[in-house]
C-alpha atoms as a PDB file:
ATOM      1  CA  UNK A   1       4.113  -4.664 -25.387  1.00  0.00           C
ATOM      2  CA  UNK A   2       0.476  -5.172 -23.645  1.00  0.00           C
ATOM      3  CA  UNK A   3       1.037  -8.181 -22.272  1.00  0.00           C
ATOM      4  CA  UNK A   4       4.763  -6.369 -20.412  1.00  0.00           C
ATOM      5  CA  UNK A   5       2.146  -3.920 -19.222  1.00  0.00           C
ATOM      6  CA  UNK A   6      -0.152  -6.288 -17.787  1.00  0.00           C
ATOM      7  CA  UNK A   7       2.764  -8.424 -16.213  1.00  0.00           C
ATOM      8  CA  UNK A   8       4.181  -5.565 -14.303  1.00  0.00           C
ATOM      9  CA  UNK A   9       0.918  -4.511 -13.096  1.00  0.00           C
ATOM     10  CA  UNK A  10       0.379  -8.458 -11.757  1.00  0.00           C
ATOM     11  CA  UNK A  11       3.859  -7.902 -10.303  1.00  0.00           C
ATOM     12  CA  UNK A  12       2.495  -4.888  -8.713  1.00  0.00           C
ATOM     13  CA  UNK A  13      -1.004  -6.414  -7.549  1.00  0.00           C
ATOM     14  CA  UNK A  14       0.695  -9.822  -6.037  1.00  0.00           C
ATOM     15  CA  UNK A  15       3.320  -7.328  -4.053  1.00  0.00           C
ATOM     16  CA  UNK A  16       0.332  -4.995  -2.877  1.00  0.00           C
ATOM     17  CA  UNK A  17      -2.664  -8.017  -2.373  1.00  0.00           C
ATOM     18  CA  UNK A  18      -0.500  -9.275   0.449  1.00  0.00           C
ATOM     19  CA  UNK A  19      -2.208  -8.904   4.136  1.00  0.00           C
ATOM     20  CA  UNK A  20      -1.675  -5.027   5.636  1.00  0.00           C
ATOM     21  CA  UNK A  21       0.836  -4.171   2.643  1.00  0.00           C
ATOM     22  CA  UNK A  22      -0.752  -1.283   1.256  1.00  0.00           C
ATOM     23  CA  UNK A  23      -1.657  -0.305   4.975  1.00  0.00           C
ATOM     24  CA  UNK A  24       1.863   0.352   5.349  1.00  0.00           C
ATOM     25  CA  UNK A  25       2.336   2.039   2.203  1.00  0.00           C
ATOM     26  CA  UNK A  26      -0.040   4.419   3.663  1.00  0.00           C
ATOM     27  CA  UNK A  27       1.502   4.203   7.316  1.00  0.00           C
ATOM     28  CA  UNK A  28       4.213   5.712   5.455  1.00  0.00           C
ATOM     29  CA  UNK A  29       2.831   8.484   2.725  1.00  0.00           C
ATOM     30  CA  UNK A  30       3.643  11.912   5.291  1.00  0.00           C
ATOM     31  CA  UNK A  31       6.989  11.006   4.628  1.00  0.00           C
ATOM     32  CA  UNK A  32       8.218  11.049   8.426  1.00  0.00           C
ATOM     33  CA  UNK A  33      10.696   8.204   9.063  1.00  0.00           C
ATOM     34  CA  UNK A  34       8.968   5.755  11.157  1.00  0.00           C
ATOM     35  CA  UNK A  35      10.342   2.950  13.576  1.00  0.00           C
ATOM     36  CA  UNK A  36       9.445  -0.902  13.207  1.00  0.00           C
ATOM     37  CA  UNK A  37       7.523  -0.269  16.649  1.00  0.00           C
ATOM     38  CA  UNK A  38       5.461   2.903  15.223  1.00  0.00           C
ATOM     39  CA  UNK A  39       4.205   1.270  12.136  1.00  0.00           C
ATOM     40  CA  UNK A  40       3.133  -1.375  13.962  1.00  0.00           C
ATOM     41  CA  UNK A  41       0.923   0.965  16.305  1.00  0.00           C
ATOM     42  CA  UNK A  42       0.011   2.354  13.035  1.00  0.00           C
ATOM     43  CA  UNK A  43      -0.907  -0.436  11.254  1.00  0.00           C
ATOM     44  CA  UNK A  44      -4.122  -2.099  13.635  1.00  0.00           C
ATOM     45  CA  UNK A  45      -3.583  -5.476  13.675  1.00  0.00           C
ATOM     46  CA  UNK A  46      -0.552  -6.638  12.446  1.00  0.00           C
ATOM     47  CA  UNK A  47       1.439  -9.061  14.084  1.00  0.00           C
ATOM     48  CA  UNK A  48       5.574  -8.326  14.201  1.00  0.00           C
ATOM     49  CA  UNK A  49       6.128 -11.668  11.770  1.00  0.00           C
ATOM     50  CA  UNK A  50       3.216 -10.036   9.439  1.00  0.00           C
ATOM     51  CA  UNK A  51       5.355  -6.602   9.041  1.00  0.00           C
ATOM     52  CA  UNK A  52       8.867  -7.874   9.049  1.00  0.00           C
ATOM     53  CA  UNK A  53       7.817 -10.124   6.517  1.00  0.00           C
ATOM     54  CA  UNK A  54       6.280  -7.638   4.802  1.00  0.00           C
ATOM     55  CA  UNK A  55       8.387  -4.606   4.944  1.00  0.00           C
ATOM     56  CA  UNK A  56      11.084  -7.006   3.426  1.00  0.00           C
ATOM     57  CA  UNK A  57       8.538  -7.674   0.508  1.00  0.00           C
ATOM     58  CA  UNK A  58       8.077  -3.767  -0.087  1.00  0.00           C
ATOM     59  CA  UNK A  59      12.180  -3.236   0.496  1.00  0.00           C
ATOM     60  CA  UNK A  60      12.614  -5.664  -2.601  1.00  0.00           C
ATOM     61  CA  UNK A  61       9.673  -4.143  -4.673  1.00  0.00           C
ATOM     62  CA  UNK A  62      11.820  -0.758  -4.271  1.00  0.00           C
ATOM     63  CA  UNK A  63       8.796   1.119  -2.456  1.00  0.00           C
ATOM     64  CA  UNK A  64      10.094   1.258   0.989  1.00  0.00           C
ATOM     65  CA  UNK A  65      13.664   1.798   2.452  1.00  0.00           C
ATOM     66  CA  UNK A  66      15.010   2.605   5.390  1.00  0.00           C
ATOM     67  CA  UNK A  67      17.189   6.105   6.387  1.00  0.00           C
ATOM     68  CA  UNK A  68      18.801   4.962   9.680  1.00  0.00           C
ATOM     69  CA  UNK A  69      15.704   6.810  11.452  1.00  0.00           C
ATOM     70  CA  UNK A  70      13.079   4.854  10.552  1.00  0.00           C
ATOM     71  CA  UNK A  71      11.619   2.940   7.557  1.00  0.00           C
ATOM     72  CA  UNK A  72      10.494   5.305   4.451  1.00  0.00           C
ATOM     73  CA  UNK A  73       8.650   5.242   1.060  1.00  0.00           C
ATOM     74  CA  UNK A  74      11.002   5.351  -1.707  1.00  0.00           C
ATOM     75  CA  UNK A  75      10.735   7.999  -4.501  1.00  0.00           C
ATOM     76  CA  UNK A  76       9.187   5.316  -6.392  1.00  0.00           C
ATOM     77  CA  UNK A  77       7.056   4.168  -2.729  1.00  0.00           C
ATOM     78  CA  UNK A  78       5.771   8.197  -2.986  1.00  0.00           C
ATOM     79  CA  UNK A  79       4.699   8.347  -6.274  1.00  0.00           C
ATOM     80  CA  UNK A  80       2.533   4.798  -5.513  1.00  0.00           C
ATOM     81  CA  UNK A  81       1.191   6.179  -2.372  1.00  0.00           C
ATOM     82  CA  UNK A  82      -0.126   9.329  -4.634  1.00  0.00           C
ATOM     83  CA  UNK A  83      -2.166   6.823  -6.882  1.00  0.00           C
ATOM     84  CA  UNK A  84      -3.461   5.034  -3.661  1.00  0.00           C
ATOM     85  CA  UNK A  85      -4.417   7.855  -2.018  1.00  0.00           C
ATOM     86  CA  UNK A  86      -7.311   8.951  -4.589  1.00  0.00           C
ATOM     87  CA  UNK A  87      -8.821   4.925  -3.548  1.00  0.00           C
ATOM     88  CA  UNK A  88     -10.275   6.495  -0.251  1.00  0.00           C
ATOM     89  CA  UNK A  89     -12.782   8.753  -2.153  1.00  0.00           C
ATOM     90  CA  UNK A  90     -13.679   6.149  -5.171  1.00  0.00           C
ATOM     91  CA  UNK A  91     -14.381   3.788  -1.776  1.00  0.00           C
ATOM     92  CA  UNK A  92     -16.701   6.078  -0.569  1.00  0.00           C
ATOM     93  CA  UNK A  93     -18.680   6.533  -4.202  1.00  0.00           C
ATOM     94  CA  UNK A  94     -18.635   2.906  -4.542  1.00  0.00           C
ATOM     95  CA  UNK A  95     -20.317   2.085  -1.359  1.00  0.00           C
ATOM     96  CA  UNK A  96     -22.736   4.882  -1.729  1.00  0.00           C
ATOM     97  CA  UNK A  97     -23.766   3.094  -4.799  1.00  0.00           C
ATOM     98  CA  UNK A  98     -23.778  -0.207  -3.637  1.00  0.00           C
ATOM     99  CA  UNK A  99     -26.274   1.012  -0.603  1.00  0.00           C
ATOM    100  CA  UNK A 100     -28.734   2.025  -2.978  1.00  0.00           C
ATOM    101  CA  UNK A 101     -28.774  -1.169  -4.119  1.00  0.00           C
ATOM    102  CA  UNK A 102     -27.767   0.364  -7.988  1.00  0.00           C
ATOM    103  CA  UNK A 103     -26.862  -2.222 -10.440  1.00  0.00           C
ATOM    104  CA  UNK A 104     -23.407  -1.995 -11.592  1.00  0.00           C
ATOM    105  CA  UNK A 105     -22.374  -0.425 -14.500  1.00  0.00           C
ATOM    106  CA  UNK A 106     -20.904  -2.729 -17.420  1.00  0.00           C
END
């Protein structure tokens, strides 16, 4: 049972570790439809290979669809951005720490 856990959470990580792909997960989270042209406004840097490529790799994962307006988090896209959007604030506590120079915690 652990180790079906920890495979769908490597599933998970190799979708998410690729280049910009949880920048467009967030692109998307106010849940406006937005065109292939907006997100890439939105997301600095990417080239239009980059994002095709990878809003075909979230469309497969199930976390991002597209309404006939614009491209979209799934229900299931949604409830990911949710987790994703408490890493902002641990990012912030985390480099607070490491500028004091703390040791880390084990």
């Amino acid at each position: 049972m652990i180790s079906k856990d920890n495979s769908a959470t490597g599933q998970l990580l190799n979708l998410l570790e690729s280049r910009y792909a949880i920048r467009i997960v967030l692109a998307l989270k106010d849940g406006h439809p937005q065109t292939f042209r907006l997100l890439q406004d939105g997301v600095t840097g990417i080239t239009p290979n980059t994002l095709n490529t990878r809003l075909k790799d979230l469309r497969t994962g199930g976390l991002v669809g597209h309404d006939g307006r614009g491209y979209v988090l799934t229900e299931l896209g949604a409830d990911l951005a949710k987790h994703i959007g408490d890493l902002p604030l641990f990012a912030a506590k985390w480099a607070a720490v490491l500028a004091q120079d703390a040791p880390y915690i084990v």
